[in-house]
PDB file of N, CA and C in Angstrom:
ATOM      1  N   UNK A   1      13.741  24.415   9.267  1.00  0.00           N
ATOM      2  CA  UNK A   1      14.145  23.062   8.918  1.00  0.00           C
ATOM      3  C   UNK A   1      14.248  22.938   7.403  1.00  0.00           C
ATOM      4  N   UNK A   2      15.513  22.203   7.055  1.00  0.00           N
ATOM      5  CA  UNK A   2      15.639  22.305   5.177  1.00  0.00           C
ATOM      6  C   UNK A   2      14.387  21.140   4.805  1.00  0.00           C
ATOM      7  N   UNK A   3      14.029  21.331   3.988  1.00  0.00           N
ATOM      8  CA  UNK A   3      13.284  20.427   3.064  1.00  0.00           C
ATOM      9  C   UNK A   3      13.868  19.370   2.739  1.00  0.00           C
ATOM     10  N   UNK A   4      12.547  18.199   3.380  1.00  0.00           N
ATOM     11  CA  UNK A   4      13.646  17.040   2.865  1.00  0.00           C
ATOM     12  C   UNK A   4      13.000  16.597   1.830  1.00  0.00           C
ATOM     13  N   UNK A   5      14.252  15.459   1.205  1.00  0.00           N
ATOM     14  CA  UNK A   5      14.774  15.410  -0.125  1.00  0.00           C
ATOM     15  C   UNK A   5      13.611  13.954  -0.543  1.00  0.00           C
ATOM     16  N   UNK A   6      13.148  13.627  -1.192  1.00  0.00           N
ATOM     17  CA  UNK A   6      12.496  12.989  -2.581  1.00  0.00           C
ATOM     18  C   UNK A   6      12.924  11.711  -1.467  1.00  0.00           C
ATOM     19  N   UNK A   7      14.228  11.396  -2.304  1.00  0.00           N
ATOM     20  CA  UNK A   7      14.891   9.997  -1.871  1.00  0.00           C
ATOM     21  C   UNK A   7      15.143   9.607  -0.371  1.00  0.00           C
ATOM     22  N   UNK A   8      15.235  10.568   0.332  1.00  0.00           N
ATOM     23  CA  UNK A   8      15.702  10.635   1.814  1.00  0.00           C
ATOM     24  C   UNK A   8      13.606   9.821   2.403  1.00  0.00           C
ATOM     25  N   UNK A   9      13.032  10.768   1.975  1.00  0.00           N
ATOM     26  CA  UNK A   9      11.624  10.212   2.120  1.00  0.00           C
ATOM     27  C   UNK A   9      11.153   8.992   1.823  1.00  0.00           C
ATOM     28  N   UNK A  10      11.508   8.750   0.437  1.00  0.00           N
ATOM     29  CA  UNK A  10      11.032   7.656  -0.008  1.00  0.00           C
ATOM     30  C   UNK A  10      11.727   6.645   0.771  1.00  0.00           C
ATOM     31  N   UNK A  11      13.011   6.661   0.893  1.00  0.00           N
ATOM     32  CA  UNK A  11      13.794   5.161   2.170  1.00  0.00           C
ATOM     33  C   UNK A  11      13.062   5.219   3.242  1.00  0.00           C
ATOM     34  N   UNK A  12      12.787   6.350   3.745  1.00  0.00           N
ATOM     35  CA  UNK A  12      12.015   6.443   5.537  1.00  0.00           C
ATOM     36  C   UNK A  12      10.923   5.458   5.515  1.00  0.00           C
ATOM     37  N   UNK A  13       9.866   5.736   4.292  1.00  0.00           N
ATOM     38  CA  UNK A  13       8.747   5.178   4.209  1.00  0.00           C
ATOM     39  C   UNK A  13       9.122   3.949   3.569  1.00  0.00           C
ATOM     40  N   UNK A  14       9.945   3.536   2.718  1.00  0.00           N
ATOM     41  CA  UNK A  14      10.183   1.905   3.038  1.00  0.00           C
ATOM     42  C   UNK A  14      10.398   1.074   4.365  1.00  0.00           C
ATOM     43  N   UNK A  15      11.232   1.905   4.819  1.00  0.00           N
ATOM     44  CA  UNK A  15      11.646   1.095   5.893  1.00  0.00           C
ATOM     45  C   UNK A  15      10.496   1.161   6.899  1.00  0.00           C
ATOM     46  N   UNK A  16       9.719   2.642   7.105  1.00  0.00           N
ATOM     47  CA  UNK A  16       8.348   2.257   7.972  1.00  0.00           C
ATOM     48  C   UNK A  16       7.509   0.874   8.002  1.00  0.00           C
ATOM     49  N   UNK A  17       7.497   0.817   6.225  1.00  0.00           N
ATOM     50  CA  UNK A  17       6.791  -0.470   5.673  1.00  0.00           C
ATOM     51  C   UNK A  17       6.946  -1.642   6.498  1.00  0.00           C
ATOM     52  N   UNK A  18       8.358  -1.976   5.581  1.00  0.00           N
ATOM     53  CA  UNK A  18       9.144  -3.266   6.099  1.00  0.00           C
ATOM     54  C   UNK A  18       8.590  -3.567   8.093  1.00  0.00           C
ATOM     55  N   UNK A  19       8.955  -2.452   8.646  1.00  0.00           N
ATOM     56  CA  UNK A  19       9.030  -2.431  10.034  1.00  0.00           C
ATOM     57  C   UNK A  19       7.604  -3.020  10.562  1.00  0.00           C
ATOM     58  N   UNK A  20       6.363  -2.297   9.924  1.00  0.00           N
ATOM     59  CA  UNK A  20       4.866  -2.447  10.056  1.00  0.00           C
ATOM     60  C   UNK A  20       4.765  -3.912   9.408  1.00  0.00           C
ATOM     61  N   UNK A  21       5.357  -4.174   8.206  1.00  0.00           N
ATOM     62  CA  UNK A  21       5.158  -5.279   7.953  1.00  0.00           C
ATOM     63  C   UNK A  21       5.331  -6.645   8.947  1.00  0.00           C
ATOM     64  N   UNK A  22       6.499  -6.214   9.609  1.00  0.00           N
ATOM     65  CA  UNK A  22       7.233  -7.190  10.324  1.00  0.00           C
ATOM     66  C   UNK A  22       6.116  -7.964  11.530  1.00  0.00           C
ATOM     67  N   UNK A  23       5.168  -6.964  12.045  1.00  0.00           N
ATOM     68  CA  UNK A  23       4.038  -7.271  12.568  1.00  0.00           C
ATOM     69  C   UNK A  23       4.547  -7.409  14.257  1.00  0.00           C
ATOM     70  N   UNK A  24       5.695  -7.179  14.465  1.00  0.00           N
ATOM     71  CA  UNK A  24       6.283  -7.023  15.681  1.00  0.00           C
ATOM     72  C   UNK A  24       6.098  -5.516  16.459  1.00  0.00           C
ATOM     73  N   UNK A  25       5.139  -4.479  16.343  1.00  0.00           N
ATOM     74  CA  UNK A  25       5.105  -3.015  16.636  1.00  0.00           C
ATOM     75  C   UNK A  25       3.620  -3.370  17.545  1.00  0.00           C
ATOM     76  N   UNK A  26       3.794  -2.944  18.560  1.00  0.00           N
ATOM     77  CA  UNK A  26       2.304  -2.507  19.351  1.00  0.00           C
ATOM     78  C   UNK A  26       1.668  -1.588  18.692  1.00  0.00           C
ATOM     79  N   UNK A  27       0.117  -1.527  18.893  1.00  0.00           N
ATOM     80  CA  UNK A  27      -0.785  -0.823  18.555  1.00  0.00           C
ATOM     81  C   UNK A  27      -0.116   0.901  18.204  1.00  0.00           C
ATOM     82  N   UNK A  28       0.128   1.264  19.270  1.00  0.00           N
ATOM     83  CA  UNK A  28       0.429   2.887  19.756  1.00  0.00           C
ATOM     84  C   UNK A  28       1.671   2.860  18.458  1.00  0.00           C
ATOM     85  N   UNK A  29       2.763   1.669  18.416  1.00  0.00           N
ATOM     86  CA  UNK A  29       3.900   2.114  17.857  1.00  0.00           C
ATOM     87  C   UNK A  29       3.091   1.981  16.354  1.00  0.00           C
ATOM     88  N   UNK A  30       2.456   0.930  16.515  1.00  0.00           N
ATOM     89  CA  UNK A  30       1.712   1.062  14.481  1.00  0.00           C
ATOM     90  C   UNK A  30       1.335   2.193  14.159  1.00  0.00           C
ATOM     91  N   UNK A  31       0.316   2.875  15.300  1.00  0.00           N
ATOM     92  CA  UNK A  31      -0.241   4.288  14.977  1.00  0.00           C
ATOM     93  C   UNK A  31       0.721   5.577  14.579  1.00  0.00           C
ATOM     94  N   UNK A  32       1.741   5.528  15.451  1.00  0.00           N
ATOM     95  CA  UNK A  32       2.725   6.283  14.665  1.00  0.00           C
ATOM     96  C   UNK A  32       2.832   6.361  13.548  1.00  0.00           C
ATOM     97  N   UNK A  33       3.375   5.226  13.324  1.00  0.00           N
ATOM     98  CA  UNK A  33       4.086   4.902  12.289  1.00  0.00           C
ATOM     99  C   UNK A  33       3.361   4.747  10.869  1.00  0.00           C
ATOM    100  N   UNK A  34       2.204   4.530  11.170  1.00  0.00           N
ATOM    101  CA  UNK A  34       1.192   5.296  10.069  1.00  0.00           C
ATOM    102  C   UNK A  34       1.259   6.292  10.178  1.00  0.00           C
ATOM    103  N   UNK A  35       1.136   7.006  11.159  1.00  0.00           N
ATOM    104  CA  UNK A  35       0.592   8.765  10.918  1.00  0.00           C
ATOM    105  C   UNK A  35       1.851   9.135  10.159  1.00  0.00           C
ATOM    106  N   UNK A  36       3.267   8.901  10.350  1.00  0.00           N
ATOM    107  CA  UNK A  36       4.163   9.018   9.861  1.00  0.00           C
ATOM    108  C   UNK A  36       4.452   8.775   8.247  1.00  0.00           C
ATOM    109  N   UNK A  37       3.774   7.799   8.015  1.00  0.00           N
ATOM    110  CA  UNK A  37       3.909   7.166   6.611  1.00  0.00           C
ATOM    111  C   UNK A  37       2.927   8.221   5.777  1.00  0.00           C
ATOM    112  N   UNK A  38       1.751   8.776   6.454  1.00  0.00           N
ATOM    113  CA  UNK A  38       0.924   8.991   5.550  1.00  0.00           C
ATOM    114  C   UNK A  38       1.653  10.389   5.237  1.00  0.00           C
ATOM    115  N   UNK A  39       2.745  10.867   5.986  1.00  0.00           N
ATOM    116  CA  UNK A  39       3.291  12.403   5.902  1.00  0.00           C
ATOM    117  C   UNK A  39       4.699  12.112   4.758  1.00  0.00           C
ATOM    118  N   UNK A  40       5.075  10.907   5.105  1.00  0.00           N
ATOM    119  CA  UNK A  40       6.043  11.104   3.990  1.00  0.00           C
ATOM    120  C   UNK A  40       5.412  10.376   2.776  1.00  0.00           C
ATOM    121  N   UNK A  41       4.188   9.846   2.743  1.00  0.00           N
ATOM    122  CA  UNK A  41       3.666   9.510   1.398  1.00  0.00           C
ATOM    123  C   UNK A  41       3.503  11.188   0.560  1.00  0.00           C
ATOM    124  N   UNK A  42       2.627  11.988   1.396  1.00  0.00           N
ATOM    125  CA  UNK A  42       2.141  13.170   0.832  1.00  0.00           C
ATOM    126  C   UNK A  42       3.537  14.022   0.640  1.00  0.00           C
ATOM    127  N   UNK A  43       4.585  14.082   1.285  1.00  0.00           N
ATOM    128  CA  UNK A  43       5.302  14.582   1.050  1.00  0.00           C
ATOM    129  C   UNK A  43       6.157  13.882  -0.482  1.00  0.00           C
ATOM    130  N   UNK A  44       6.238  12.660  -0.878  1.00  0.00           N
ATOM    131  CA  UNK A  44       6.366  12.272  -2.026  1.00  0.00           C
ATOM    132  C   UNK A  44       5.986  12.499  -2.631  1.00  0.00           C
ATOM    133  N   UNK A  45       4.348  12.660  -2.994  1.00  0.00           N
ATOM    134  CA  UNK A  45       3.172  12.775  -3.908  1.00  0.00           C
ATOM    135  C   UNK A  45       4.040  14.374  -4.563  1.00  0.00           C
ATOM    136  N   UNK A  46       3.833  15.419  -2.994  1.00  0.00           N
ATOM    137  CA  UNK A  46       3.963  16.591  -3.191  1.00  0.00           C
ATOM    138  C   UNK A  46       5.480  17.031  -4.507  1.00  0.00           C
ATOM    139  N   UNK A  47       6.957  16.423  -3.594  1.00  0.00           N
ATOM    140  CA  UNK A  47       7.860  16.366  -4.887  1.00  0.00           C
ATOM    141  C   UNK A  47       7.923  15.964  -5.906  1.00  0.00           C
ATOM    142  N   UNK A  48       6.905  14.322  -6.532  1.00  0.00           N
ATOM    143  CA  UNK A  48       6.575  14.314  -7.477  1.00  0.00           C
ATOM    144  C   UNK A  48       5.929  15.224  -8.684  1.00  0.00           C
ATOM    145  N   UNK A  49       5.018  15.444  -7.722  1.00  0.00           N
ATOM    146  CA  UNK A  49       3.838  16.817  -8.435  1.00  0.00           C
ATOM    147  C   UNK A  49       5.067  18.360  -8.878  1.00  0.00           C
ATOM    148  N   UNK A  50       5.385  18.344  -8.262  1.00  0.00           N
ATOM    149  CA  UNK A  50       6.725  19.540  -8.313  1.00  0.00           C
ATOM    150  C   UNK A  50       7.591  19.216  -9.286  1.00  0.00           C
ATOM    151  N   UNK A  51       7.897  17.951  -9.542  1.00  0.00           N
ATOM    152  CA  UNK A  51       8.565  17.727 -10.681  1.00  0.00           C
ATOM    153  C   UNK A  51       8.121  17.324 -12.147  1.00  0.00           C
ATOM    154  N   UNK A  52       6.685  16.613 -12.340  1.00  0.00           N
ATOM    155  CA  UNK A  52       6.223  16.824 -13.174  1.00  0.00           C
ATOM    156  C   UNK A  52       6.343  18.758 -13.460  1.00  0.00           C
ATOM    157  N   UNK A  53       5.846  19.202 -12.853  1.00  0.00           N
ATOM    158  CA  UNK A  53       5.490  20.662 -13.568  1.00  0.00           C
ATOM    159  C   UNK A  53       6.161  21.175 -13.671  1.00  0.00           C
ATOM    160  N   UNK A  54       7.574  20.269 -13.152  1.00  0.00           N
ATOM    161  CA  UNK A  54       9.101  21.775 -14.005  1.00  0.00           C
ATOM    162  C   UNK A  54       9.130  20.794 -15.438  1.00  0.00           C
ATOM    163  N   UNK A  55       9.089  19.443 -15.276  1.00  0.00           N
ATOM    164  CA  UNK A  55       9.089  19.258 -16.692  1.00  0.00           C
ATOM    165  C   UNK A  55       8.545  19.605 -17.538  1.00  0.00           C
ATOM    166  N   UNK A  56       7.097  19.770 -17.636  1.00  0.00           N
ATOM    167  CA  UNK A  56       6.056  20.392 -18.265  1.00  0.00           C
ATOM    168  C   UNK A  56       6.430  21.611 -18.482  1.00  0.00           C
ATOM    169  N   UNK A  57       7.261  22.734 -17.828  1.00  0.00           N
ATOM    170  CA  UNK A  57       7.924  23.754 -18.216  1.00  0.00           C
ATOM    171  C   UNK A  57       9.021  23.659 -19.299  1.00  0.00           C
ATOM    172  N   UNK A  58       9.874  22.870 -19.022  1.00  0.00           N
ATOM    173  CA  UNK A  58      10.761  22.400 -20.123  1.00  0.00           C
ATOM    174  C   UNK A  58      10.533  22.361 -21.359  1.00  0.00           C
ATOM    175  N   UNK A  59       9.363  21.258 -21.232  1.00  0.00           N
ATOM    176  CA  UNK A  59       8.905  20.605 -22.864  1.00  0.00           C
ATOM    177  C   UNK A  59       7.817  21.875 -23.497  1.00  0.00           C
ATOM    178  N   UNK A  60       7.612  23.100 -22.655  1.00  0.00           N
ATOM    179  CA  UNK A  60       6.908  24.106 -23.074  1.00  0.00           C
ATOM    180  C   UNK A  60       7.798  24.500 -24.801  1.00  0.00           C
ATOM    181  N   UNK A  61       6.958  24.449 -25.699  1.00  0.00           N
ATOM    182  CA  UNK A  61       7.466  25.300 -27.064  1.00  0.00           C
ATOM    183  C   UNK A  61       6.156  25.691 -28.066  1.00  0.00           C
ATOM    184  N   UNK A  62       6.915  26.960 -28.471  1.00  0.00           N
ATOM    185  CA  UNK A  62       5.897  28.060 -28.800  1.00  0.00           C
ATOM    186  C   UNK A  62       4.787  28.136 -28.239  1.00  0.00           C
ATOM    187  N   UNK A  63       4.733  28.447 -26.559  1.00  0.00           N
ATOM    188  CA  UNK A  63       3.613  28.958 -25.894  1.00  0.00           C
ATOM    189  C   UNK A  63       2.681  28.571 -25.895  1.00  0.00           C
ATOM    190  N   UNK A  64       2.674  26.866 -25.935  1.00  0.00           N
ATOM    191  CA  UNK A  64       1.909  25.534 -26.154  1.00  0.00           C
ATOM    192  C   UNK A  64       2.468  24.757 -25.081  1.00  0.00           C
ATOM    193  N   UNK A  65       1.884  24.089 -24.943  1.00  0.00           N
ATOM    194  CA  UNK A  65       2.807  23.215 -23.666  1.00  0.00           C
ATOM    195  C   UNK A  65       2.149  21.810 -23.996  1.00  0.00           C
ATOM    196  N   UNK A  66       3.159  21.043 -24.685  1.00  0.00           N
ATOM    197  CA  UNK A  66       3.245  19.464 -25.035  1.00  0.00           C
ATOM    198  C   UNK A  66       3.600  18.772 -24.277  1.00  0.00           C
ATOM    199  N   UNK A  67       2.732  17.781 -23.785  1.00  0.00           N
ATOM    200  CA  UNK A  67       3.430  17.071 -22.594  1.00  0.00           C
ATOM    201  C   UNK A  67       3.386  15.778 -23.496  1.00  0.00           C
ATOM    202  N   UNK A  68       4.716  15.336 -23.398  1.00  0.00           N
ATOM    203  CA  UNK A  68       5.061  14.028 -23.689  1.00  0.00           C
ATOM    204  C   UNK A  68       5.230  12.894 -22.692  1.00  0.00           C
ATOM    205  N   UNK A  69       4.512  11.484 -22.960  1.00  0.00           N
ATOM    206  CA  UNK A  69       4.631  10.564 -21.730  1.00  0.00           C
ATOM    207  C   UNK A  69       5.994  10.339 -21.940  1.00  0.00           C
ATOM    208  N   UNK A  70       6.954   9.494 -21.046  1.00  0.00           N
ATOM    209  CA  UNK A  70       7.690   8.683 -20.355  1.00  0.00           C
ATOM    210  C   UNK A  70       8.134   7.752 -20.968  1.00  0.00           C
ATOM    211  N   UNK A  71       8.903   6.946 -22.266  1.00  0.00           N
ATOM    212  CA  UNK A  71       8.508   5.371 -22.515  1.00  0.00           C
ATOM    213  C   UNK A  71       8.657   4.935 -21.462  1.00  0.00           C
ATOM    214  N   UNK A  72       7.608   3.492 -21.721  1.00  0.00           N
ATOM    215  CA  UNK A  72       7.571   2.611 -20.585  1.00  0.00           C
ATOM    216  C   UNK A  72       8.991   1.671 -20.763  1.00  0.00           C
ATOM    217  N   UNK A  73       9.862   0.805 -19.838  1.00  0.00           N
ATOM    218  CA  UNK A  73      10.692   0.185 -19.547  1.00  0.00           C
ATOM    219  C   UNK A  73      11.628   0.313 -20.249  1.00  0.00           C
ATOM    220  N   UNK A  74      12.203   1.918 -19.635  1.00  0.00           N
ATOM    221  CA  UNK A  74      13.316   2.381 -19.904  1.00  0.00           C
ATOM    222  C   UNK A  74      13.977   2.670 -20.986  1.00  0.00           C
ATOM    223  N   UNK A  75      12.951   2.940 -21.973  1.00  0.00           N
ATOM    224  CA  UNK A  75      12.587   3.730 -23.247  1.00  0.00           C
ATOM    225  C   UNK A  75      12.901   3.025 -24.271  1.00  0.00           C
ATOM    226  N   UNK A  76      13.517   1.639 -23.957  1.00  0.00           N
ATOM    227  CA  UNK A  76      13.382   0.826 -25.535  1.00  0.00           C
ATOM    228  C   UNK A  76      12.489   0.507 -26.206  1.00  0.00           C
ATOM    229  N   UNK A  77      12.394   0.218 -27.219  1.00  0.00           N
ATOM    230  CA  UNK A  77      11.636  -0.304 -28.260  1.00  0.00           C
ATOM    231  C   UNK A  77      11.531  -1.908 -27.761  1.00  0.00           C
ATOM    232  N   UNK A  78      10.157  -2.008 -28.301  1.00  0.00           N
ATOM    233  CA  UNK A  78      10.027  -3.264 -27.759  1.00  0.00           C
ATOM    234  C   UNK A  78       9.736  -4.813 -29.104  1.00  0.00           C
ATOM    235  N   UNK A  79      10.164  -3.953 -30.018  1.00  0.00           N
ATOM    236  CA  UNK A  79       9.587  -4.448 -31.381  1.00  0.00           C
ATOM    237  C   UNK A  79      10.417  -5.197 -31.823  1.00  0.00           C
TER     238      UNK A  79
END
Protein backbone atom coordinates (compact mmCIF):
# COMPACT_ATOMS: atom_id res chain seq x y z
CA UNK A 1 0.00 0.00 0.00
CA UNK A 2 1.62 3.61 -1.07
CA UNK A 3 2.04 5.88 1.80
CA UNK A 4 -0.38 8.20 2.40
CA UNK A 5 0.17 11.71 1.89
CA UNK A 6 0.40 14.58 4.85
CA UNK A 7 -2.69 16.41 3.34
CA UNK A 8 -4.78 13.40 2.23
CA UNK A 9 -4.55 12.57 6.25
CA UNK A 10 -4.93 15.63 7.62
CA UNK A 11 -8.69 16.12 5.56
CA UNK A 12 -9.62 12.40 6.77
CA UNK A 13 -9.09 13.50 10.31
CA UNK A 14 -11.00 16.71 9.88
CA UNK A 15 -13.72 15.36 8.58
CA UNK A 16 -13.63 12.38 11.34
CA UNK A 17 -13.85 15.47 13.68
CA UNK A 18 -16.61 17.38 12.17
CA UNK A 19 -18.54 13.86 11.88
CA UNK A 20 -17.81 12.98 15.89
CA UNK A 21 -18.57 16.38 16.48
CA UNK A 22 -21.90 16.21 14.91
CA UNK A 23 -22.85 13.89 17.90
CA UNK A 24 -25.11 11.86 15.55
CA UNK A 25 -22.57 8.41 15.53
CA UNK A 26 -23.46 5.45 17.96
CA UNK A 27 -21.14 4.35 20.50
CA UNK A 28 -19.42 1.40 18.26
CA UNK A 29 -19.38 4.05 15.22
CA UNK A 30 -17.55 6.79 17.76
CA UNK A 31 -15.15 4.01 18.73
CA UNK A 32 -14.01 3.63 15.34
CA UNK A 33 -13.73 6.57 14.52
CA UNK A 34 -11.46 7.40 17.28
CA UNK A 35 -9.35 4.48 16.87
CA UNK A 36 -9.13 5.88 13.41
CA UNK A 37 -8.32 9.43 14.31
CA UNK A 38 -5.74 8.47 16.72
CA UNK A 39 -3.89 6.59 13.49
CA UNK A 40 -4.10 9.42 11.29
CA UNK A 41 -3.15 11.86 14.12
CA UNK A 42 0.19 9.70 14.60
CA UNK A 43 0.51 9.33 11.17
CA UNK A 44 0.63 13.31 10.91
CA UNK A 45 2.81 13.75 13.92
CA UNK A 46 5.00 11.01 12.08
CA UNK A 47 5.23 13.26 8.47
CA UNK A 48 5.65 16.21 10.38
CA UNK A 49 8.61 14.81 12.36
CA UNK A 50 10.01 13.64 8.84
CA UNK A 51 9.89 16.94 7.67
CA UNK A 52 11.28 18.89 10.27
CA UNK A 53 14.49 16.66 9.94
CA UNK A 54 14.94 17.06 6.18
CA UNK A 55 14.85 20.65 7.00
CA UNK A 56 17.26 20.50 9.67
CA UNK A 57 19.36 18.77 6.95
CA UNK A 58 19.09 21.65 4.68
CA UNK A 59 19.90 24.44 7.07
CA UNK A 60 22.98 22.01 8.04
CA UNK A 61 26.36 24.41 7.34
CA UNK A 62 29.81 23.68 8.16
CA UNK A 63 28.98 20.44 9.98
CA UNK A 64 26.94 22.40 12.57
CA UNK A 65 23.45 22.15 12.24
CA UNK A 66 21.51 25.60 12.92
CA UNK A 67 18.12 25.27 13.29
CA UNK A 68 16.30 28.33 12.61
CA UNK A 69 12.56 28.90 13.89
CA UNK A 70 9.72 29.67 11.41
CA UNK A 71 8.54 33.53 11.63
CA UNK A 72 5.43 33.58 13.21
CA UNK A 73 2.40 34.96 10.84
CA UNK A 74 3.77 34.43 7.73
CA UNK A 75 7.08 35.96 8.20
CA UNK A 76 6.29 39.66 8.34
CA UNK A 77 7.56 42.05 10.44
CA UNK A 78 5.35 43.17 12.78
CA UNK A 79 6.92 46.55 13.68
Amino acid sequence: MAKEKFEEAMAKLEALVRKMEAGEMTLEESLKAFEEGVRLSRLCANRLDEAERRVELLVRESQQLTVQPFPEHGGKDES
